[in-house]
C-alpha atoms as a PDB file:
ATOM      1  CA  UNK A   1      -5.913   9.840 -11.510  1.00  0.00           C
ATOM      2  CA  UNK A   2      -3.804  13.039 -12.120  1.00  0.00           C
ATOM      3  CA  UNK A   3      -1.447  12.871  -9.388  1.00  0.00           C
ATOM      4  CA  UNK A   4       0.594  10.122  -7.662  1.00  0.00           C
ATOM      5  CA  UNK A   5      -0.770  10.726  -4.449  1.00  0.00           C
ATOM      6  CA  UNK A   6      -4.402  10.340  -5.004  1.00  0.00           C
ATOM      7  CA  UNK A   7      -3.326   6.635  -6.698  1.00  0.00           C
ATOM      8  CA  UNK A   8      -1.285   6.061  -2.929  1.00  0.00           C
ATOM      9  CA  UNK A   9      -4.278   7.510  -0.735  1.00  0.00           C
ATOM     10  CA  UNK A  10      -6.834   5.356  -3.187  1.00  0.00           C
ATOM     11  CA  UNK A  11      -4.728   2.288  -2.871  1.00  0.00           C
ATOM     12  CA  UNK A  12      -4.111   2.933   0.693  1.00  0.00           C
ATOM     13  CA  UNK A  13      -7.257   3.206   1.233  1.00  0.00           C
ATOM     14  CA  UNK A  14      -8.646  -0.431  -0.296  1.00  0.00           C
ATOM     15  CA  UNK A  15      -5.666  -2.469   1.230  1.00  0.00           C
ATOM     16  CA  UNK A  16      -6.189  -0.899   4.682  1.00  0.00           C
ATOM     17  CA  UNK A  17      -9.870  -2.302   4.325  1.00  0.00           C
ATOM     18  CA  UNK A  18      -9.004  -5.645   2.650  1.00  0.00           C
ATOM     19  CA  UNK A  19      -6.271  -6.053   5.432  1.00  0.00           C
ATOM     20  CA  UNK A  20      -7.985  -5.560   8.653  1.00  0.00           C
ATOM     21  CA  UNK A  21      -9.259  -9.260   8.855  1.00  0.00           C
ATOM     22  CA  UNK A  22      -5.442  -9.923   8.440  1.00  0.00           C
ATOM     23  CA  UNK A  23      -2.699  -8.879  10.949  1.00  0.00           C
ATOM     24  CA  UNK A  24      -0.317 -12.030  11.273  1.00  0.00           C
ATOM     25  CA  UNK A  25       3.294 -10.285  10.278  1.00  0.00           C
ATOM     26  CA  UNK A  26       5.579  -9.165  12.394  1.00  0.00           C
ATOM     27  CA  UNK A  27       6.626  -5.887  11.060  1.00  0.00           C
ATOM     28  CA  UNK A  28       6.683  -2.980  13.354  1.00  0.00           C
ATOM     29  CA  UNK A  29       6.120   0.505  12.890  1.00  0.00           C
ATOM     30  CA  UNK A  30       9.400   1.541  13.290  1.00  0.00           C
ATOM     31  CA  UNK A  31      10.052   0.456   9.538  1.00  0.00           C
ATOM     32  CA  UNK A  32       7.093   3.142   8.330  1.00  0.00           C
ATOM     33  CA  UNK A  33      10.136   5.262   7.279  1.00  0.00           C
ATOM     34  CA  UNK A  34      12.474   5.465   4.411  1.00  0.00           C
ATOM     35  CA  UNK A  35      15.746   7.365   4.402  1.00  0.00           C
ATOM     36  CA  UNK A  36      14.936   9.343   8.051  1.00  0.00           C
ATOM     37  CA  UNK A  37      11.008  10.626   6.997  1.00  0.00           C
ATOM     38  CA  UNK A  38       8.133   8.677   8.373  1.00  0.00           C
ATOM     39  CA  UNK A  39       4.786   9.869   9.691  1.00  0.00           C
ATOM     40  CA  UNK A  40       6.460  11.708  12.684  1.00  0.00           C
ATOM     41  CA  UNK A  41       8.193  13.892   9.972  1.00  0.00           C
ATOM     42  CA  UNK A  42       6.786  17.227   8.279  1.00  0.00           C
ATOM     43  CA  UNK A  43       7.594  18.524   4.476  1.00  0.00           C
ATOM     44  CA  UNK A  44      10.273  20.755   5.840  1.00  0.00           C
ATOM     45  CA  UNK A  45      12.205  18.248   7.694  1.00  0.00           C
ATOM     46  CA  UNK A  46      12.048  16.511   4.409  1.00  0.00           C
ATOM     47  CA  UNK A  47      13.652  19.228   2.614  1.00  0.00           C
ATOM     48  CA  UNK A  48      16.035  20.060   5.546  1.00  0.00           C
ATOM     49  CA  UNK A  49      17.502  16.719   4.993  1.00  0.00           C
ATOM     50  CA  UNK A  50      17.087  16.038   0.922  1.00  0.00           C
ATOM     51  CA  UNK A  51      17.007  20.178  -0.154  1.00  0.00           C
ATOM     52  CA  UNK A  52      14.518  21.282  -2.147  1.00  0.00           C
ATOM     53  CA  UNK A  53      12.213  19.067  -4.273  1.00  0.00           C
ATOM     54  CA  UNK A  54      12.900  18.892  -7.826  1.00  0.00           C
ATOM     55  CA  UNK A  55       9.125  18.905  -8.696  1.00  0.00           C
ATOM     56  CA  UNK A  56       5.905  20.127  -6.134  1.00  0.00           C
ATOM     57  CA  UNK A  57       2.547  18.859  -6.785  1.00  0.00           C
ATOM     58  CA  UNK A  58      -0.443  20.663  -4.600  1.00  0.00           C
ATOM     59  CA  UNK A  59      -3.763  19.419  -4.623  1.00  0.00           C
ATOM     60  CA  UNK A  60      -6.854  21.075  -2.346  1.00  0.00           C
ATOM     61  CA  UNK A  61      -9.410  18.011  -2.542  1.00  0.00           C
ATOM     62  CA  UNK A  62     -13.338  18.293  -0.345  1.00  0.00           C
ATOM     63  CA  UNK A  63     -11.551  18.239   2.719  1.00  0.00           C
ATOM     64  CA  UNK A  64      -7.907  18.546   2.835  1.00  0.00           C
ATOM     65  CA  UNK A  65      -4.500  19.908   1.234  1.00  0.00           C
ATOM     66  CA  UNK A  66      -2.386  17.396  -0.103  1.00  0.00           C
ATOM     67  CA  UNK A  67       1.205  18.294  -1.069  1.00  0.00           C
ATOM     68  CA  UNK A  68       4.002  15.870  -2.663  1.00  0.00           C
ATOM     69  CA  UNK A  69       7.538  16.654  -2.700  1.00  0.00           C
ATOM     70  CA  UNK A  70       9.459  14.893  -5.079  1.00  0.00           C
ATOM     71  CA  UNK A  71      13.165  14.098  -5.566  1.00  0.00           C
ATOM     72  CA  UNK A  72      13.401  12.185  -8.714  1.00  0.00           C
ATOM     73  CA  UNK A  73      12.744   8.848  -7.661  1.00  0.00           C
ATOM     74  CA  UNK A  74      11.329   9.540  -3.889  1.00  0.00           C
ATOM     75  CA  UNK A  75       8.124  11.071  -3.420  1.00  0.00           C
ATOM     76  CA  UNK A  76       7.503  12.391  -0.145  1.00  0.00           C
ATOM     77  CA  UNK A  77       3.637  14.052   0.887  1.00  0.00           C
ATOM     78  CA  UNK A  78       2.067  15.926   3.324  1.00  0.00           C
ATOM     79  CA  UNK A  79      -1.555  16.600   4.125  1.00  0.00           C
ATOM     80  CA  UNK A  80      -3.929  18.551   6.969  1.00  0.00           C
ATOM     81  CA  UNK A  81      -7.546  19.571   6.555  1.00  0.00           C
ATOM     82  CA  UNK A  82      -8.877  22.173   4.604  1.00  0.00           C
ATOM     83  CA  UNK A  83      -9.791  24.279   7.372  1.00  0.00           C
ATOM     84  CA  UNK A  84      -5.486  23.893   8.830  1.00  0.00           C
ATOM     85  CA  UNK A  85      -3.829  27.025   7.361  1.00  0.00           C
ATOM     86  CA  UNK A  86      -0.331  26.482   8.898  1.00  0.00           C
ATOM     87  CA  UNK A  87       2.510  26.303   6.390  1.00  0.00           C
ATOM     88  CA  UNK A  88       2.982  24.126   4.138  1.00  0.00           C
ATOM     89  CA  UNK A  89       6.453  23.236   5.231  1.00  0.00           C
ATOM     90  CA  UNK A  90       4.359  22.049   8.656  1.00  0.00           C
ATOM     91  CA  UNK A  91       2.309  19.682   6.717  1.00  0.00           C
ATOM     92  CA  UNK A  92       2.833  16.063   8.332  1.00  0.00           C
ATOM     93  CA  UNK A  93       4.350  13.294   6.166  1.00  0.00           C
ATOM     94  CA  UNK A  94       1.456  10.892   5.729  1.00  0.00           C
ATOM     95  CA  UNK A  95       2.887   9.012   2.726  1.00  0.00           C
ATOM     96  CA  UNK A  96       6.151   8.479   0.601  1.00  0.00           C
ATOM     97  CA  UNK A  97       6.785   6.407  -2.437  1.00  0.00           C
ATOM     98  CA  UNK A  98       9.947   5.405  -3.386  1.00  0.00           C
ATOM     99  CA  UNK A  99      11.084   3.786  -6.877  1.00  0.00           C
ATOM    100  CA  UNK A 100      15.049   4.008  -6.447  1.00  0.00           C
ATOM    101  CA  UNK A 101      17.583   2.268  -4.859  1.00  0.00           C
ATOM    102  CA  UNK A 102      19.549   5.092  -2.892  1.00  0.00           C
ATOM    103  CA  UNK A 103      17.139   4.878   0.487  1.00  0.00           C
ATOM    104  CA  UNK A 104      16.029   2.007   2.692  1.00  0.00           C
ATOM    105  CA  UNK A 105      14.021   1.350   5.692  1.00  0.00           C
ATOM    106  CA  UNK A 106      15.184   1.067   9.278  1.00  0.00           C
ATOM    107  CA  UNK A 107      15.899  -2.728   8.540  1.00  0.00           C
ATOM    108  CA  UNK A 108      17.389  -2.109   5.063  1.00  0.00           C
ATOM    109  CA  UNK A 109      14.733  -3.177   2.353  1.00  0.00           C
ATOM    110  CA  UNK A 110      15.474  -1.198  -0.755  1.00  0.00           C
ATOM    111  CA  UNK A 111      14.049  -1.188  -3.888  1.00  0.00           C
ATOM    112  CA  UNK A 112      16.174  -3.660  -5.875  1.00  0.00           C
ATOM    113  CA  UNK A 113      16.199  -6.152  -3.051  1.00  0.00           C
ATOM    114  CA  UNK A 114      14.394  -9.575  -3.019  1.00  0.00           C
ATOM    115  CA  UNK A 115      10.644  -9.645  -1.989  1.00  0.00           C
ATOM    116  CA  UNK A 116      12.304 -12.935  -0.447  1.00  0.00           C
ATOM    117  CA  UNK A 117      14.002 -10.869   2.271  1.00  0.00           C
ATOM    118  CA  UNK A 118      11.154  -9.165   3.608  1.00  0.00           C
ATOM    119  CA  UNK A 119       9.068 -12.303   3.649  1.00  0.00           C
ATOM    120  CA  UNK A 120      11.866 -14.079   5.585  1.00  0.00           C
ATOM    121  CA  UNK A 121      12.391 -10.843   8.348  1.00  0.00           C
ATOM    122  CA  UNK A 122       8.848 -10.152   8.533  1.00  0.00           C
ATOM    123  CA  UNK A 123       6.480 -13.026   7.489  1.00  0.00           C
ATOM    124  CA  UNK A 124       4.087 -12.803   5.074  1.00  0.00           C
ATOM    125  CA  UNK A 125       1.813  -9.199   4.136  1.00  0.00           C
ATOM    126  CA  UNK A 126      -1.612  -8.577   5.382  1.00  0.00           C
ATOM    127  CA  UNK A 127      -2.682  -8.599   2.229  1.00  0.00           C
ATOM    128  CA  UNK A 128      -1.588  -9.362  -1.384  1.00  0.00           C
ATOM    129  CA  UNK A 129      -2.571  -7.921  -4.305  1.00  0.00           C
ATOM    130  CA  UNK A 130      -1.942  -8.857  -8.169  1.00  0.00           C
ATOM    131  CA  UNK A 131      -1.561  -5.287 -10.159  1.00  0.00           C
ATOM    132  CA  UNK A 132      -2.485  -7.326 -13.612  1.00  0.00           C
ATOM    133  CA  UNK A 133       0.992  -5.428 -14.755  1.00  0.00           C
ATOM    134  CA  UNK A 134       3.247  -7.769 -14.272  1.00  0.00           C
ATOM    135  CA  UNK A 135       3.632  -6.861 -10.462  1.00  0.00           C
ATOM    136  CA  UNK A 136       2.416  -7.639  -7.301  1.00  0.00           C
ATOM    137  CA  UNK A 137       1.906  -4.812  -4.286  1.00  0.00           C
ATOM    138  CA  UNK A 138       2.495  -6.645  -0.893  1.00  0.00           C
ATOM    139  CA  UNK A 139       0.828  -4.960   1.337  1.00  0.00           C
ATOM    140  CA  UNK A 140       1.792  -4.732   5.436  1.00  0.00           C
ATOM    141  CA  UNK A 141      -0.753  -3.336   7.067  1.00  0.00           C
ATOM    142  CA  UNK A 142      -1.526  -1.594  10.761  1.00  0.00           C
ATOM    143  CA  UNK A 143      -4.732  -1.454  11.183  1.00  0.00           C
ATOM    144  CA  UNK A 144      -5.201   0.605  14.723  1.00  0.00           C
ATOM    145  CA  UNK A 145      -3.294   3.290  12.985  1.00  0.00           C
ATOM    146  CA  UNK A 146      -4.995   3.043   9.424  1.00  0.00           C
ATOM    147  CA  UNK A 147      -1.017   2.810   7.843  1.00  0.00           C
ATOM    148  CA  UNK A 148       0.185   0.809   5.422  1.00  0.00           C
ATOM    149  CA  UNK A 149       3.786  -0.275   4.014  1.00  0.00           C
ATOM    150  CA  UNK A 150       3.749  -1.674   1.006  1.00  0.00           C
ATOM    151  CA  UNK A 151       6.039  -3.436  -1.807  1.00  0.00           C
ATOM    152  CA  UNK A 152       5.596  -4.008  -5.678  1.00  0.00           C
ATOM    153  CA  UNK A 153       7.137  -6.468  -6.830  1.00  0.00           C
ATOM    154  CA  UNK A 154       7.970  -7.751 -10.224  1.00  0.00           C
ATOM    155  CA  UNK A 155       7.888 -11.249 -11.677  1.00  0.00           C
ATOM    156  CA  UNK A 156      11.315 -12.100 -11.274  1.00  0.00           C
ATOM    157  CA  UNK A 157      10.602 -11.372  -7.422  1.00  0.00           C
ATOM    158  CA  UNK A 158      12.135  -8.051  -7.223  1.00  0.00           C
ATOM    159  CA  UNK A 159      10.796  -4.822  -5.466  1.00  0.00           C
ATOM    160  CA  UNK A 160      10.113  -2.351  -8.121  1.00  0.00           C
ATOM    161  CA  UNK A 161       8.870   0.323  -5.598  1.00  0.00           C
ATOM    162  CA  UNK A 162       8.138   0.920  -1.690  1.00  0.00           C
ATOM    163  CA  UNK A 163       5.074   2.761  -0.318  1.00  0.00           C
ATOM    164  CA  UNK A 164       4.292   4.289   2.989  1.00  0.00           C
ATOM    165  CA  UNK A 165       0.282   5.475   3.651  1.00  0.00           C
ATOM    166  CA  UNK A 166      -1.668   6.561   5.934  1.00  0.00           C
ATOM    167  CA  UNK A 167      -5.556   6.823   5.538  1.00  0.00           C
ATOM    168  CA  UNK A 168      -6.684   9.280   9.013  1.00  0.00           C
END
């Protein structure tokens, strides 16, 4: 796929399927943010608090606008239905991906960090899923709100990169 953000919404997608059956960690949804912007952010409070993007992707897909902001190593995007013509800087956040070490969630995780010290605050992921690269995406999922927090890891047990998505 072209664009990191159809690869999140397609991923999110599959492991918010594959995870309903499984909801036994103990993650809330207060860590569905990295570095202040979770779902109950928009692309301008984004770039109120990290300036403007280095790089803007814009996709228009069958139903809906997709935007992703990105700052080097944290990608930040928005999306509303085709037929929702307010700005773009109005867009709600429905997804991030980060792949450096300068943000963190609520609790702290960071990329960088041990897988071992999510497992041991939160329990094991909804689901788990082996990327046949070398890395594993462990995926924390909530199903009565269709989002997702998830963390590739690397062999050495290392997170490589955190993702936030949202499939409604």
């Amino acid at each position: 796929m072209k664009f990191p953000i159809l690869r999140l919404m397609a991923g999110t997608a599959l492991f918010a399927a594959l995870s309903l059956p499984a909801f036994a960690h103990t993650m809330t949804q207060a860590e569905l943010c990295m570095g202040g912007i979770g779902s109950n952010c928009t692309i301008g409070y984004a770039t109120q608090i990290y300036g403007a993007p280095t790089k803007v992707e814009r996709w228009d897909g069958d139903s809906v606008h997709i935007v992703s902001y990105d700052w080097g190593g944290f990608h930040v995007i928005g999306r509303v239905p085709l037929s929702d013509a307010r700005p773009e800087v109005d867009y709600p956040v429905m997804g991030f991906i980060m792949k450096d070490n300068n943000l963190s969630t609520p609790s702290g995780i960071a990329v960088g960090q041990s897988y071992s010290q999510v497992l041991s605050r939160f329990g094991e992921a909804s689901t788990t899923v082996s990327q046949g690269t070398g890395l594993t995406s462990y995926v924390y999922a909530f199903p009565t709100t269709g989002q997702t927090l998830s963390f590739n890891v690397n062999g050495q047990g290392i997170i490589t990169e955190i993702n936030f998505g949202s499939v409604l």
